[in-house]
PDB file of N, CA and C in Angstrom:
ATOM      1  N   UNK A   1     -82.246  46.574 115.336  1.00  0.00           N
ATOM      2  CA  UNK A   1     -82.911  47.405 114.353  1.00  0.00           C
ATOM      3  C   UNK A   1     -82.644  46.836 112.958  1.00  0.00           C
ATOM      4  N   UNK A   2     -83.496  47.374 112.288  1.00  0.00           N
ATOM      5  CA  UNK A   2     -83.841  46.541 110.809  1.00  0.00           C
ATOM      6  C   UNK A   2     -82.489  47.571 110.155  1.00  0.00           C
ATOM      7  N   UNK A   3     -82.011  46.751 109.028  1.00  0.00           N
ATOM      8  CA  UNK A   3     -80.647  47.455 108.126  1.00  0.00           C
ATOM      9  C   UNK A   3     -81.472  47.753 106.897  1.00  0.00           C
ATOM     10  N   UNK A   4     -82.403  49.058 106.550  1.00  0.00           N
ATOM     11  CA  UNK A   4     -82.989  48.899 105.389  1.00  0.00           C
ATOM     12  C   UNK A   4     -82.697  50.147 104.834  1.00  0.00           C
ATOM     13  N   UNK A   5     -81.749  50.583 103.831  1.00  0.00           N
ATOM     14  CA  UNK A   5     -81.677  52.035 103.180  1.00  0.00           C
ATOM     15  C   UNK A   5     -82.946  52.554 102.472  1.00  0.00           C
ATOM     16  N   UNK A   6     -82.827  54.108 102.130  1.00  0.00           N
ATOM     17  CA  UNK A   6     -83.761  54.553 101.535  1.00  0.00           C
ATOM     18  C   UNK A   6     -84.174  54.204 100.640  1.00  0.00           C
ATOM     19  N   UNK A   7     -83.564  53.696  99.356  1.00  0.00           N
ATOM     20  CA  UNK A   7     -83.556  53.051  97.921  1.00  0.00           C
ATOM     21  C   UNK A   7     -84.460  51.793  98.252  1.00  0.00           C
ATOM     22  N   UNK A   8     -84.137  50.922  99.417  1.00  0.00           N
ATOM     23  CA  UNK A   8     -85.630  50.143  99.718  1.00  0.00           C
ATOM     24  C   UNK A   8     -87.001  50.255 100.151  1.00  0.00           C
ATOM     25  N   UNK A   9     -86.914  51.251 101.459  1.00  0.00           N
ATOM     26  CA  UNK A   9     -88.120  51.665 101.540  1.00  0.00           C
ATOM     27  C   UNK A   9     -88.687  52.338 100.618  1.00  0.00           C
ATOM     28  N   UNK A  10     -88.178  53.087  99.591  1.00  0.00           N
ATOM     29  CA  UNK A  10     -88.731  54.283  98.463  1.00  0.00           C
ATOM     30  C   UNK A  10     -89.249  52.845  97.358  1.00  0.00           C
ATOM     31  N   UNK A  11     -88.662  51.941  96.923  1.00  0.00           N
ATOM     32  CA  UNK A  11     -89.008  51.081  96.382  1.00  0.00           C
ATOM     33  C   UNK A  11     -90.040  50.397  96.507  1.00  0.00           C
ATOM     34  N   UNK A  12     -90.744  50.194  98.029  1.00  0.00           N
ATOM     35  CA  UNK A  12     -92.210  49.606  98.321  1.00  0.00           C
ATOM     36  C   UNK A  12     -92.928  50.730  98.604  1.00  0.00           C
ATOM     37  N   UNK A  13     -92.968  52.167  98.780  1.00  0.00           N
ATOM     38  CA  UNK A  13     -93.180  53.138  99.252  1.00  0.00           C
ATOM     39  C   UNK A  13     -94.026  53.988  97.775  1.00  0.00           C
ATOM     40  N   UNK A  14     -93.259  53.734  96.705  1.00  0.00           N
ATOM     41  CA  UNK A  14     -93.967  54.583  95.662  1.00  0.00           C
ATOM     42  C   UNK A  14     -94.615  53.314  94.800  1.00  0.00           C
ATOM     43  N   UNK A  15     -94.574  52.120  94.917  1.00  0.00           N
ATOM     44  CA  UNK A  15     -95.867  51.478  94.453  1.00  0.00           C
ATOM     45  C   UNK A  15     -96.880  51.245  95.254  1.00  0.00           C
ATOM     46  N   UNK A  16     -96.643  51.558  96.233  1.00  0.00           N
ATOM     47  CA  UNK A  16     -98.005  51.224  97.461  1.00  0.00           C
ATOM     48  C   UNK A  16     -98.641  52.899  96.979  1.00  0.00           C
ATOM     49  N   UNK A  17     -97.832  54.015  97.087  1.00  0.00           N
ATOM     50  CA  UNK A  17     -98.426  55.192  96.896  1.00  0.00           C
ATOM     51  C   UNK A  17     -99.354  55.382  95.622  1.00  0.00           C
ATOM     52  N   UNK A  18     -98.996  54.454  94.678  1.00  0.00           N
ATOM     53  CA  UNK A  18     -99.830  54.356  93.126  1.00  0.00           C
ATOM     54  C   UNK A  18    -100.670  53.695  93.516  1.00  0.00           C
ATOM     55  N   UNK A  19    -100.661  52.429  93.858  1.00  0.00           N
ATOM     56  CA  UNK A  19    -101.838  51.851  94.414  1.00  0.00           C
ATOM     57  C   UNK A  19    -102.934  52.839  95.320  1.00  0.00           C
ATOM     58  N   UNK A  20    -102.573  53.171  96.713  1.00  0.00           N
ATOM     59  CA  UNK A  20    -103.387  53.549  96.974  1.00  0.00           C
ATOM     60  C   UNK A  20    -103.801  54.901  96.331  1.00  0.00           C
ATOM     61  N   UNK A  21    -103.125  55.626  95.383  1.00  0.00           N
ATOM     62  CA  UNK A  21    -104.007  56.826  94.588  1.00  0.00           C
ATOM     63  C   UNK A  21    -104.890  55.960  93.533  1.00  0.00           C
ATOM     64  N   UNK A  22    -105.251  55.311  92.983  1.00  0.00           N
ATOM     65  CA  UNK A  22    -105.755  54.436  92.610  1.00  0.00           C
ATOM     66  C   UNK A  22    -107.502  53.850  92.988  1.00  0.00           C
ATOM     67  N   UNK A  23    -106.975  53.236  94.177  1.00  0.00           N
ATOM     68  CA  UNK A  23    -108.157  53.122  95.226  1.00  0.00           C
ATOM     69  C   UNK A  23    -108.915  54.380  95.389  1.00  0.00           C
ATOM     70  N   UNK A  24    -108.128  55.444  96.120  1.00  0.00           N
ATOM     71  CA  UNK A  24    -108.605  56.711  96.266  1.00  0.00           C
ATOM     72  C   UNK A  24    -109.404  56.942  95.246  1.00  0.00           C
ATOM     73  N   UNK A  25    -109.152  56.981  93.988  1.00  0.00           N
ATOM     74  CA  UNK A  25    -109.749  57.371  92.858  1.00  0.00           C
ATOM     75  C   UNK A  25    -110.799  57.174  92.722  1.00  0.00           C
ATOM     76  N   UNK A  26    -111.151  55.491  92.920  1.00  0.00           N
ATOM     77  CA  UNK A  26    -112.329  54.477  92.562  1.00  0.00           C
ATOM     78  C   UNK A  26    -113.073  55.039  94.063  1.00  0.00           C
ATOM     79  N   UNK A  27    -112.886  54.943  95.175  1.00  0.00           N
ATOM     80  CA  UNK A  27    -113.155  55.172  96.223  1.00  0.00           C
ATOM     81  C   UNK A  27    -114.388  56.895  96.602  1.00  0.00           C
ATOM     82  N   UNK A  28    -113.275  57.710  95.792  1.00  0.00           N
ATOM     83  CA  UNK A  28    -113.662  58.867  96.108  1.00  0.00           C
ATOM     84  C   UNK A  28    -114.846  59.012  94.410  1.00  0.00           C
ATOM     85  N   UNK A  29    -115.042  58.391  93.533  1.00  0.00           N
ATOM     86  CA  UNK A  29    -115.947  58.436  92.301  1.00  0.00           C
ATOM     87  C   UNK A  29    -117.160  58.110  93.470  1.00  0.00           C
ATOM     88  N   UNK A  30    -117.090  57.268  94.326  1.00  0.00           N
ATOM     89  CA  UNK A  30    -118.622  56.535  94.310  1.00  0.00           C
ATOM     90  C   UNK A  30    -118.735  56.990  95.640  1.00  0.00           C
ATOM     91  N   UNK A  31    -118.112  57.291  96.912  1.00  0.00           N
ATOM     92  CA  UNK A  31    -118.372  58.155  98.055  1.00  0.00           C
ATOM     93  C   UNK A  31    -118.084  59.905  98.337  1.00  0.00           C
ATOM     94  N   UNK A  32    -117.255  60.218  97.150  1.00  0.00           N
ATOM     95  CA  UNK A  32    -117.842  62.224  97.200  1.00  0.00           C
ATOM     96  C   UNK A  32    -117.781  62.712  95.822  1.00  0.00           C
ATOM     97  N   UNK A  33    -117.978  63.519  95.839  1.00  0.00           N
ATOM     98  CA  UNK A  33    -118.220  64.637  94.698  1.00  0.00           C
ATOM     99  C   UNK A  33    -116.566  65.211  94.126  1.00  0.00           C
ATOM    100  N   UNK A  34    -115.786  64.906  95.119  1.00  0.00           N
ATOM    101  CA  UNK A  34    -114.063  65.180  94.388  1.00  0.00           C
ATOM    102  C   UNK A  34    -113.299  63.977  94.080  1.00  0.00           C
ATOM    103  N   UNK A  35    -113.132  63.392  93.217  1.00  0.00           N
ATOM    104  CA  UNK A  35    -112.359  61.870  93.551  1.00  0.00           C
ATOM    105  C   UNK A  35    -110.955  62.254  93.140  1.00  0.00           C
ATOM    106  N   UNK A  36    -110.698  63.195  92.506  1.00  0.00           N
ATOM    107  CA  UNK A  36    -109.316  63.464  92.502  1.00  0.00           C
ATOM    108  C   UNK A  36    -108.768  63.902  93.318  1.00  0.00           C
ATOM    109  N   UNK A  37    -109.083  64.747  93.959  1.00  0.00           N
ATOM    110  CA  UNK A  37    -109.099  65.388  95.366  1.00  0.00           C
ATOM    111  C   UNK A  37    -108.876  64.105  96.690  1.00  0.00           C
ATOM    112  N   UNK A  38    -109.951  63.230  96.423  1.00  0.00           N
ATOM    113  CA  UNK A  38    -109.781  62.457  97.484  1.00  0.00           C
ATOM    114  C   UNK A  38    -108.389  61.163  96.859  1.00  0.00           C
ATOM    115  N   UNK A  39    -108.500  61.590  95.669  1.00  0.00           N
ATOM    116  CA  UNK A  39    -107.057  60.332  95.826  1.00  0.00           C
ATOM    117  C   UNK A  39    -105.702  60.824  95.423  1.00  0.00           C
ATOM    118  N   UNK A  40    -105.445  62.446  95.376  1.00  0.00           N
ATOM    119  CA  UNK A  40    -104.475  62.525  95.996  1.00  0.00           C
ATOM    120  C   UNK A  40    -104.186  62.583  97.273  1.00  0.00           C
ATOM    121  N   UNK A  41    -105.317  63.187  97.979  1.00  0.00           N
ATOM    122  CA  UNK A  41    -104.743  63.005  99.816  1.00  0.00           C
ATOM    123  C   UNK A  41    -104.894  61.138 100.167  1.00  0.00           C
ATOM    124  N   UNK A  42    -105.442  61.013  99.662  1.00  0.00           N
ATOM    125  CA  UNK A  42    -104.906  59.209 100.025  1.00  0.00           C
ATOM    126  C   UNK A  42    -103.877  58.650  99.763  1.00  0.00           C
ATOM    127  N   UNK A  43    -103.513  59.198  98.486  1.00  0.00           N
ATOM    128  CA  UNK A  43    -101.879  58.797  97.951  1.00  0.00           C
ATOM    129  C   UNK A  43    -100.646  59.525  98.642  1.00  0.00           C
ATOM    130  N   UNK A  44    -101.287  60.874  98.800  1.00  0.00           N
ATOM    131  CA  UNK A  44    -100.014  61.412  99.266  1.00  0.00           C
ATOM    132  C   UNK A  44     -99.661  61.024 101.177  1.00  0.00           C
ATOM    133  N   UNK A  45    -100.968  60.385 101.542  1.00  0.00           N
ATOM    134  CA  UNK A  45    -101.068  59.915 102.810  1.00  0.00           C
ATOM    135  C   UNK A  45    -100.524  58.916 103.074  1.00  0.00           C
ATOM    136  N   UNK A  46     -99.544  58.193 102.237  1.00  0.00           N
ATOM    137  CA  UNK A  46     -99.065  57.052 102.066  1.00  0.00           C
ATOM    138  C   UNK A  46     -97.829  57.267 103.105  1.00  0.00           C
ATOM    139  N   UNK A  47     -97.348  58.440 103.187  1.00  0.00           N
ATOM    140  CA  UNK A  47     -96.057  59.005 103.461  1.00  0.00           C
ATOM    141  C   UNK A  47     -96.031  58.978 105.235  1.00  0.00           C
ATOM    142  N   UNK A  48     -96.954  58.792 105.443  1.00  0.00           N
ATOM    143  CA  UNK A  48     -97.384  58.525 106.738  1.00  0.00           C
ATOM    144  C   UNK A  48     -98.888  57.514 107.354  1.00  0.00           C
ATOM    145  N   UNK A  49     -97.886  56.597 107.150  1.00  0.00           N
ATOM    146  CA  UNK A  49     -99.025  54.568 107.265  1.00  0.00           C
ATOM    147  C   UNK A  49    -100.109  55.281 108.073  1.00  0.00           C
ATOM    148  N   UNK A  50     -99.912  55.398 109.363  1.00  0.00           N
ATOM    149  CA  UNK A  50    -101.557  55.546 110.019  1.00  0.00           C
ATOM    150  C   UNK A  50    -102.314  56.333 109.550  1.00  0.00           C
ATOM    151  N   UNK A  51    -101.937  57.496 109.172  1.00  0.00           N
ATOM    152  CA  UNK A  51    -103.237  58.319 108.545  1.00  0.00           C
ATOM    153  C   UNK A  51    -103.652  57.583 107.465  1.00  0.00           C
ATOM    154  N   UNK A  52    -103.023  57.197 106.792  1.00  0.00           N
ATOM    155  CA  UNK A  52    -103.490  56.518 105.514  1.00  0.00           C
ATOM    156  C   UNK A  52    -104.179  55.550 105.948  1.00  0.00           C
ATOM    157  N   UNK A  53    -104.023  54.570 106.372  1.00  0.00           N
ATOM    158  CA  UNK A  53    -105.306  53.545 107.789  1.00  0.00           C
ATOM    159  C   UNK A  53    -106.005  54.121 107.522  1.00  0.00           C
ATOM    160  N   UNK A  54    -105.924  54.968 108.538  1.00  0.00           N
ATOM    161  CA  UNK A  54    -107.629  55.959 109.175  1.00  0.00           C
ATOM    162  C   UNK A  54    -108.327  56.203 108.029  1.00  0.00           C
ATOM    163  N   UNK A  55    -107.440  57.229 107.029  1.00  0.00           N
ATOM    164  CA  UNK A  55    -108.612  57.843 106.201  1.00  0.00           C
ATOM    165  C   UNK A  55    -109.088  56.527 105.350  1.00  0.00           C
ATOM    166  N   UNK A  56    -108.717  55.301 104.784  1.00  0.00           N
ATOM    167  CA  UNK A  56    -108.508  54.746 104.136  1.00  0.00           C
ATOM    168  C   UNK A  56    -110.537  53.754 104.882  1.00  0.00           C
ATOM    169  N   UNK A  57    -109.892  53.636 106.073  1.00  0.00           N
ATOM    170  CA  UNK A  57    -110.925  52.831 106.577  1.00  0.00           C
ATOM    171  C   UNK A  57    -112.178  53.994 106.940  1.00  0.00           C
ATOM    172  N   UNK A  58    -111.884  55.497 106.509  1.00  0.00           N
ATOM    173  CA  UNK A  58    -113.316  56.236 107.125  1.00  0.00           C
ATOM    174  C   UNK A  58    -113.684  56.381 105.380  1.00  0.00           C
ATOM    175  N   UNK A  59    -113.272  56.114 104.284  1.00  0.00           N
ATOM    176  CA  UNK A  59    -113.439  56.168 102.971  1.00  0.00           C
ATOM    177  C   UNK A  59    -114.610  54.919 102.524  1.00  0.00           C
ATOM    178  N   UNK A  60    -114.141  53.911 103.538  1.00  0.00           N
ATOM    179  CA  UNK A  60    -114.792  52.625 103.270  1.00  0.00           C
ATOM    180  C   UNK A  60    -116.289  52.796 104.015  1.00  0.00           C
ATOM    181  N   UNK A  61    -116.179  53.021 105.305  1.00  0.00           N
ATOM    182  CA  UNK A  61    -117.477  53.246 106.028  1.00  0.00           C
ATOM    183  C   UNK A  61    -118.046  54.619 105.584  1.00  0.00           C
ATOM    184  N   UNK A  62    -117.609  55.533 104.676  1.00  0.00           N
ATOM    185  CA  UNK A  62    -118.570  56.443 104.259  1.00  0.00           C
ATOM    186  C   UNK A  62    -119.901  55.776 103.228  1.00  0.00           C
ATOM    187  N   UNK A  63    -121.031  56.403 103.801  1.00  0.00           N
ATOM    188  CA  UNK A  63    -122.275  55.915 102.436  1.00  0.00           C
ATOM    189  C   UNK A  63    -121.790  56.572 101.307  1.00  0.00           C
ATOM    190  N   UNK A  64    -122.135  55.886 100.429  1.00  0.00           N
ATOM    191  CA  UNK A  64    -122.267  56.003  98.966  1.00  0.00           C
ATOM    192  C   UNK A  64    -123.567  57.194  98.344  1.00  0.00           C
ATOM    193  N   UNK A  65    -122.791  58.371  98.271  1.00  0.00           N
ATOM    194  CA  UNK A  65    -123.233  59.496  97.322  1.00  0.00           C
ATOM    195  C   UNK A  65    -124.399  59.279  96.605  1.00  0.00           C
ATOM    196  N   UNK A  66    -125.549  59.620  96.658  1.00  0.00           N
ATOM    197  CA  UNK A  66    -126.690  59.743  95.692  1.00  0.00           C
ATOM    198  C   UNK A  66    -126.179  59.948  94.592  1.00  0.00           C
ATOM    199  N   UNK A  67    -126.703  59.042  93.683  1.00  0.00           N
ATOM    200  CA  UNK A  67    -126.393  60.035  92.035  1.00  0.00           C
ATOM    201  C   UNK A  67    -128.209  59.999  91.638  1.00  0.00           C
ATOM    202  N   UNK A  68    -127.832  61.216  91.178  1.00  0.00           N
ATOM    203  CA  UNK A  68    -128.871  61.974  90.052  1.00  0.00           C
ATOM    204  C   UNK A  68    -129.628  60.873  88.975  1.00  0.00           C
ATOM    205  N   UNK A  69    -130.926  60.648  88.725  1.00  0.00           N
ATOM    206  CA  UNK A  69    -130.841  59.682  88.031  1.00  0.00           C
ATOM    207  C   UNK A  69    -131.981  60.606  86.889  1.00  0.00           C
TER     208      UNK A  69
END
């Protein structure tokens, strides 16, 4: 088994979590109507890798939102 304390994983753990709220952000502007909404549950989904996958890759294959022109 890997020897890795908390102070390391929390260390790659809350810049990956900025990052992906981030993405979320840009992500959720141009595929729904909440993008804050959608990039905190992406960020806070960080806390658990596969969901964050999943939603991450059903964010990507969603169509892109009509806008109003």
């Amino acid at each position: 088994m890997s020897n890795y304390d908390i102070q390391t994983i929390f260390q790659w753990l809350i810049p990956v979590a900025i990052i992906m709220t981030v993405v979320g952000f840009i992500l959720g502007k141009r595929k729904t109507d909440k993008p804050i909404l959608t990039a905190l549950s992406l960020g806070i989904s960080v806390f658990v890798p596969i969901v964050a996958i999943v939603y991450l890759i059903y964010l990507l294959n969603k169509p892109d939102r009509a806008t109003a022109k």
